[in-house]
C-alpha atoms as a PDB file:
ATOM      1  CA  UNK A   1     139.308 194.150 108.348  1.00  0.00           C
ATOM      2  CA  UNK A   2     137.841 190.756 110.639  1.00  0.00           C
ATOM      3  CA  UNK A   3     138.479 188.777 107.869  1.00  0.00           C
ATOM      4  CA  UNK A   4     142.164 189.865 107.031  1.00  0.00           C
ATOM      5  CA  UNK A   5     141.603 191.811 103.734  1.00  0.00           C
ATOM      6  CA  UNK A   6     143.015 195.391 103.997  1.00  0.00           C
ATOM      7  CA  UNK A   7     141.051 198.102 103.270  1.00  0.00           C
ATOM      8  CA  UNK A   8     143.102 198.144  99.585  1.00  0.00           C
ATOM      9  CA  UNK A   9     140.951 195.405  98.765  1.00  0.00           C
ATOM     10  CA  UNK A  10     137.915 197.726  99.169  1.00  0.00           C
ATOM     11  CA  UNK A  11     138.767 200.501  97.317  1.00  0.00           C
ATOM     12  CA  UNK A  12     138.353 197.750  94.130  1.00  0.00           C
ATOM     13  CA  UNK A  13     134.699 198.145  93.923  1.00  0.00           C
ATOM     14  CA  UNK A  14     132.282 195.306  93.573  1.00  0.00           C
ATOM     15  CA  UNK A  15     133.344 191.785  92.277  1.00  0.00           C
ATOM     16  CA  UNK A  16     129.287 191.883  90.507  1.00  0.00           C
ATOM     17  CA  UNK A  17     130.475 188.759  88.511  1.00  0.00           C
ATOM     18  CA  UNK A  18     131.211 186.767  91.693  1.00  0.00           C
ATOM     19  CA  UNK A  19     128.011 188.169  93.810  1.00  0.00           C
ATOM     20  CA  UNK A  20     125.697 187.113  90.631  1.00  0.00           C
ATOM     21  CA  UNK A  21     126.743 183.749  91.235  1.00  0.00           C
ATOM     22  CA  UNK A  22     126.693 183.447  95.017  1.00  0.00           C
ATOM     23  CA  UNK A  23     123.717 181.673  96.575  1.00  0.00           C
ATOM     24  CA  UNK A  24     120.743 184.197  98.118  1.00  0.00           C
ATOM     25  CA  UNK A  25     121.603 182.433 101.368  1.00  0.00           C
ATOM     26  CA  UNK A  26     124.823 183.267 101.203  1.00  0.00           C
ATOM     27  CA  UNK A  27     124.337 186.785 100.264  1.00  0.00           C
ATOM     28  CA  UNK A  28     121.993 187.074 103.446  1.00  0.00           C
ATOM     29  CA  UNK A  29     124.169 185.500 105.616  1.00  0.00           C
ATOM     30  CA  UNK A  30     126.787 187.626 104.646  1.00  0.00           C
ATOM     31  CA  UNK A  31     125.404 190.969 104.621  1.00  0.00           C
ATOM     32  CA  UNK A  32     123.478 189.822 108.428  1.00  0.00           C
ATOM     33  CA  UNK A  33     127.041 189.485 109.722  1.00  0.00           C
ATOM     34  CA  UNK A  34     128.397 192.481 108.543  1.00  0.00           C
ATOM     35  CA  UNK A  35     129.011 195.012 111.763  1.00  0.00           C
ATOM     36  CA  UNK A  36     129.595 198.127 109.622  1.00  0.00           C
ATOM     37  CA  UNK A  37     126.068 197.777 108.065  1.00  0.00           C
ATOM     38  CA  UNK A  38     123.833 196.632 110.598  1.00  0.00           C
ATOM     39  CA  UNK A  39     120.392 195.883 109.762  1.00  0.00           C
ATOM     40  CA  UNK A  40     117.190 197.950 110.179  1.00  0.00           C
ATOM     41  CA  UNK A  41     113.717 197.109 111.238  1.00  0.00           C
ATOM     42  CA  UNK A  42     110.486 198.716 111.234  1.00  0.00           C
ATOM     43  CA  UNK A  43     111.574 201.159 114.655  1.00  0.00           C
ATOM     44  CA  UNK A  44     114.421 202.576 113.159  1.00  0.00           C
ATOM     45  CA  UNK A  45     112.586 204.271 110.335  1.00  0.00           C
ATOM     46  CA  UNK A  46     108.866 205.136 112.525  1.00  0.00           C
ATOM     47  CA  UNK A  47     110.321 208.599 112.359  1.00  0.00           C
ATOM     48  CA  UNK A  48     111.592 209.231 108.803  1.00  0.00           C
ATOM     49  CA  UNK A  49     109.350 211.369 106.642  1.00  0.00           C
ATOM     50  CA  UNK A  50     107.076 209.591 103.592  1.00  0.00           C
ATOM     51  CA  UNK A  51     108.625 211.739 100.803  1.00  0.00           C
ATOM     52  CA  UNK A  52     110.381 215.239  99.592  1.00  0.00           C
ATOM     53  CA  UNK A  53     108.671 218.101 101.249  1.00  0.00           C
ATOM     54  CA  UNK A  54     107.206 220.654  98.614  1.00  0.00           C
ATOM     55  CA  UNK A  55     109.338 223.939  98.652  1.00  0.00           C
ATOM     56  CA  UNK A  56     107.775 226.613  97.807  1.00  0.00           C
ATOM     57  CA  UNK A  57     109.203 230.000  95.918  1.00  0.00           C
END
């Protein structure tokens, strides 16, 4: 990984003790530098659909 962790250190799950007590600006800046989860604006989702369709039986 970029920032030398192996992909062992992944596997653990979420650290949710350590996240609750980082800064929101450090959460953003984190997650906005993240190349495996790049961020989405309004363009990306113009074409998803509003809901579930209805099936019908």
């Amino acid at each position: 990984m970029p920032d030398g962790t192996t992909a062992e250190a992944a596997t653990r799950g979420t650290d949710w003790a350590a996240l609750r007590n980082m800064a929101e600006d450090d959460i953003e800046r984190i997650a906005a530098e993240d190349a495996d989860n790049p961020a989405t604006d309004e363009s990306h989702w113009s074409g998803a659909p509003d809901g579930l369709s209805v099936v019908k039986t």
